[in-house]
C-alpha atoms as a PDB file:
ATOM      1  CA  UNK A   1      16.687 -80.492 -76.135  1.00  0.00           C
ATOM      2  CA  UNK A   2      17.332 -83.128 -73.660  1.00  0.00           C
ATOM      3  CA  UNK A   3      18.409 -80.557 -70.810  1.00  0.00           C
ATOM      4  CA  UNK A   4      14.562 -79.311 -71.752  1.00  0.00           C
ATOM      5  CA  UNK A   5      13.126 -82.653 -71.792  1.00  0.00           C
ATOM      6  CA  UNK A   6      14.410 -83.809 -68.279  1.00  0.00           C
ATOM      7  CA  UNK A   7      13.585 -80.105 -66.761  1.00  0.00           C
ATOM      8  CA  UNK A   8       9.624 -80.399 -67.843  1.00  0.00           C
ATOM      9  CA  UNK A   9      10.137 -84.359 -66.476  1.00  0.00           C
ATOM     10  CA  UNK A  10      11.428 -82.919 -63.149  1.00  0.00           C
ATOM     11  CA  UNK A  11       8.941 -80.435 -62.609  1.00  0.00           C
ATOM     12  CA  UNK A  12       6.311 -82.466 -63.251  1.00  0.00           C
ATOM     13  CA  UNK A  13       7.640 -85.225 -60.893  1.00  0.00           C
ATOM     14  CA  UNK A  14       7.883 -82.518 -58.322  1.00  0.00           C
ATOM     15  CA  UNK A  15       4.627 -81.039 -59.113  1.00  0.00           C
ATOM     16  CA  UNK A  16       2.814 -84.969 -58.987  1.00  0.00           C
ATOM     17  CA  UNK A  17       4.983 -85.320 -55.525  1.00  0.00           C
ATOM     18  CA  UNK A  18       2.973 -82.494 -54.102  1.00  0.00           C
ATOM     19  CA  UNK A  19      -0.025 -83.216 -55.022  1.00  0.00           C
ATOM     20  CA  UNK A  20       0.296 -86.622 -53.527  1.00  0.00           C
ATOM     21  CA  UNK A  21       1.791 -85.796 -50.736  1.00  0.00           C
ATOM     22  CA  UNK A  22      -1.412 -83.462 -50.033  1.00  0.00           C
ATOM     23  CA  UNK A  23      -3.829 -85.855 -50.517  1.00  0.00           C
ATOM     24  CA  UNK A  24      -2.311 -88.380 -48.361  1.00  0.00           C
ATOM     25  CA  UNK A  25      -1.921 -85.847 -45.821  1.00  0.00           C
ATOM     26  CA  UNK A  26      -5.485 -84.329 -45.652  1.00  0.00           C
ATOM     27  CA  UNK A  27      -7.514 -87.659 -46.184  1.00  0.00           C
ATOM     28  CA  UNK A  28      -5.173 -89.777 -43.885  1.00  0.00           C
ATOM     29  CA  UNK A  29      -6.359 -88.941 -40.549  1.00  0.00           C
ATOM     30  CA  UNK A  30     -10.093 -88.692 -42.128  1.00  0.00           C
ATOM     31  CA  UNK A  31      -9.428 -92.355 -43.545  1.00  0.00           C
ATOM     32  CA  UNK A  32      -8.183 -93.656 -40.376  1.00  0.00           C
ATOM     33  CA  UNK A  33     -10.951 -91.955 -38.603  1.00  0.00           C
ATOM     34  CA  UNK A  34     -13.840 -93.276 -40.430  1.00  0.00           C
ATOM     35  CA  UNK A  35     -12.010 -96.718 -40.317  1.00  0.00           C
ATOM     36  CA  UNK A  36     -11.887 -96.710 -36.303  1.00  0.00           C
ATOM     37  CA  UNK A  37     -15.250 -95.666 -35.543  1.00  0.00           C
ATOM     38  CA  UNK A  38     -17.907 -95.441 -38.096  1.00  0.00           C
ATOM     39  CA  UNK A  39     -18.540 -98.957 -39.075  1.00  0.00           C
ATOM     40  CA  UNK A  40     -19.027-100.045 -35.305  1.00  0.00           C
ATOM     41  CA  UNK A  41     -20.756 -96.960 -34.540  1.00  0.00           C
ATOM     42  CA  UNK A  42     -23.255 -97.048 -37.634  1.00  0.00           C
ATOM     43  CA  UNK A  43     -22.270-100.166 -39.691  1.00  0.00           C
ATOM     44  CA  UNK A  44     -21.249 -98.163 -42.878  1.00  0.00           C
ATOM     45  CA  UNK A  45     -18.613-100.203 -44.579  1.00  0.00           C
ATOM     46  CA  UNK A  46     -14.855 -99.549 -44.292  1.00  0.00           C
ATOM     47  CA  UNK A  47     -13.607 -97.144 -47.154  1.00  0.00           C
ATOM     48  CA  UNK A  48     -10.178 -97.319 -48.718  1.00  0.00           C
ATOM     49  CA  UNK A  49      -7.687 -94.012 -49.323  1.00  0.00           C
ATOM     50  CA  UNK A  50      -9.005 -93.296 -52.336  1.00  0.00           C
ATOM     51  CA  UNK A  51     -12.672 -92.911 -51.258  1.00  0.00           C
ATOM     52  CA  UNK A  52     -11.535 -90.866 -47.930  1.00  0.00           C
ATOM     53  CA  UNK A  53      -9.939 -87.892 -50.373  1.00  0.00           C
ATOM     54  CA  UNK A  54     -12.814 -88.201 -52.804  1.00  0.00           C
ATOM     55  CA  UNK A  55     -15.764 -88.171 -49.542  1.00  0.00           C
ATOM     56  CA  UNK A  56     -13.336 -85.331 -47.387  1.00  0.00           C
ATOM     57  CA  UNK A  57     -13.334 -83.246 -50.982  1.00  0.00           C
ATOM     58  CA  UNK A  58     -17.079 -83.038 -51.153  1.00  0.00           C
ATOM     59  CA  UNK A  59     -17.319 -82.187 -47.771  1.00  0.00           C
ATOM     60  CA  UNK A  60     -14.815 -79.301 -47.872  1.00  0.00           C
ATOM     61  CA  UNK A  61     -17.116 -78.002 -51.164  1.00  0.00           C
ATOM     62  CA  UNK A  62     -20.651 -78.227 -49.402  1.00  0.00           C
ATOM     63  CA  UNK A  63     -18.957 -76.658 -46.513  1.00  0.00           C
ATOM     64  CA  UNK A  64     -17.315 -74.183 -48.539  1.00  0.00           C
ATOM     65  CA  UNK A  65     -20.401 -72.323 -50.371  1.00  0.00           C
ATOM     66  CA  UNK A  66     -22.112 -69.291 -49.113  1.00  0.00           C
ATOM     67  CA  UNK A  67     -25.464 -70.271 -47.588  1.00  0.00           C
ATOM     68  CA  UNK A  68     -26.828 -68.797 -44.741  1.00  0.00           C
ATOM     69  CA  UNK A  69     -28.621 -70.987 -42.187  1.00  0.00           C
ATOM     70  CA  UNK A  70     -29.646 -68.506 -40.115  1.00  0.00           C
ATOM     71  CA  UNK A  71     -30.911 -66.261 -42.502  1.00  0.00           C
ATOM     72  CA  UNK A  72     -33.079 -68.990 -44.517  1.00  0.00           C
ATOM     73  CA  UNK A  73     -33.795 -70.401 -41.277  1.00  0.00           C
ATOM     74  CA  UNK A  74     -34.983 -68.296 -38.607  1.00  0.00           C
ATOM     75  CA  UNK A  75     -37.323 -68.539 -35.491  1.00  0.00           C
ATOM     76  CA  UNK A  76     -40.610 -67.351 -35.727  1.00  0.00           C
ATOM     77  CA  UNK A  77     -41.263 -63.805 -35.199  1.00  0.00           C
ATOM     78  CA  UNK A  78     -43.594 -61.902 -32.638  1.00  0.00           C
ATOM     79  CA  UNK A  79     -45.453 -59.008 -33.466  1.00  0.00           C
ATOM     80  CA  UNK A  80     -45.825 -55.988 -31.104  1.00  0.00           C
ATOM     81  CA  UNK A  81     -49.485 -57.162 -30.065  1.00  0.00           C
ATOM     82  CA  UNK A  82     -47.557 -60.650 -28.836  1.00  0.00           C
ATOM     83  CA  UNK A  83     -49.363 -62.826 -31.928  1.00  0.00           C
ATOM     84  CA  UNK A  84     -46.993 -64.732 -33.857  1.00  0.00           C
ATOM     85  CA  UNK A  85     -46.258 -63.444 -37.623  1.00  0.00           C
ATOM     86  CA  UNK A  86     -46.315 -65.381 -40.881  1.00  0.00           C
ATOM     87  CA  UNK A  87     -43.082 -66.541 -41.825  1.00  0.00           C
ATOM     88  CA  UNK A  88     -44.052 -64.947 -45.637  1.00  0.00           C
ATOM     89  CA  UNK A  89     -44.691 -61.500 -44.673  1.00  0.00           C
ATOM     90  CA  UNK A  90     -46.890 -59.594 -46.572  1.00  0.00           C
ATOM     91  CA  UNK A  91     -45.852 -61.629 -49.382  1.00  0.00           C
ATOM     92  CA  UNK A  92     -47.424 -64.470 -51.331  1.00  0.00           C
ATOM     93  CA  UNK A  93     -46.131 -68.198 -51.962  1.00  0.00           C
ATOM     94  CA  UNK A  94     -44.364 -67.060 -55.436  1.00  0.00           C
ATOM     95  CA  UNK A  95     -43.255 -63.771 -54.160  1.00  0.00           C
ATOM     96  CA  UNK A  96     -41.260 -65.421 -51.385  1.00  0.00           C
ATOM     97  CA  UNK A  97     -40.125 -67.912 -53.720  1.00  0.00           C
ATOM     98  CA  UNK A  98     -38.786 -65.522 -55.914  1.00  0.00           C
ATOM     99  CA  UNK A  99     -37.172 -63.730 -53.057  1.00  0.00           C
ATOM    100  CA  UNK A 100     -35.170 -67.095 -51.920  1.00  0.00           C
ATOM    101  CA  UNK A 101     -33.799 -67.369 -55.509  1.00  0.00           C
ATOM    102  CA  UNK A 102     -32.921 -64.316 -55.208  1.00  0.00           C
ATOM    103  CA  UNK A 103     -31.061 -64.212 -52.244  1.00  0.00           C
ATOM    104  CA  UNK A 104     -29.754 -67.303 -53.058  1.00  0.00           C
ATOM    105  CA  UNK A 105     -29.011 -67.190 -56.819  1.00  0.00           C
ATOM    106  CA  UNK A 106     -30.932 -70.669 -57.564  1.00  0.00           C
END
């Protein structure tokens, strides 16, 4: 029972290690970073550790989803008589509406 005990203990404290160790290693040089040049460059306020992970995690999940800028966003187009053509297409407001939630599942 004991033997048991002070495996799950181990494991755990090896398992907590980890995920500490990762932390401190991706948000350290974002930290340090963002304490060196943003709050002479901007005047945002210095952040601690703790807010560095937190503020690097949501930008690895914005930066991580599967919007397409250039699709959404694209130049006009020309038509073959050299006159610009509507950005809707032959489609209404609500039709290309519909069509961004569609492509976009919102």
């Amino acid at each position: 029972m004991i033997k048991i005990l002070i495996s799950y203990l181990l494991a755990l404290t090896i398992i907590g290690s980890g995920v500490f160790l990762f932390c401190a290693l991706v948000s350290l040089p974002f930290w340090l970073m963002w304490n060196w040049l943003i709050p002479d460059i901007f005047g945002l306020p210095i952040i601690t550790w703790l807010q560095a992970f937190g503020l690097w995690t949501f930008i690895v999940l914005i930066r991580s989803s599967n919007f397409n800028y250039a699709k959404t966003f694209n130049p006009s187009k020309i038509s073959e008589d050299g006159t610009e053509l509507s950005p809707f297409g032959d489609n209404t407001w609500n039709q290309w509406v519909e069509q961004i939630k569609k492509n976009y599942r919102a």
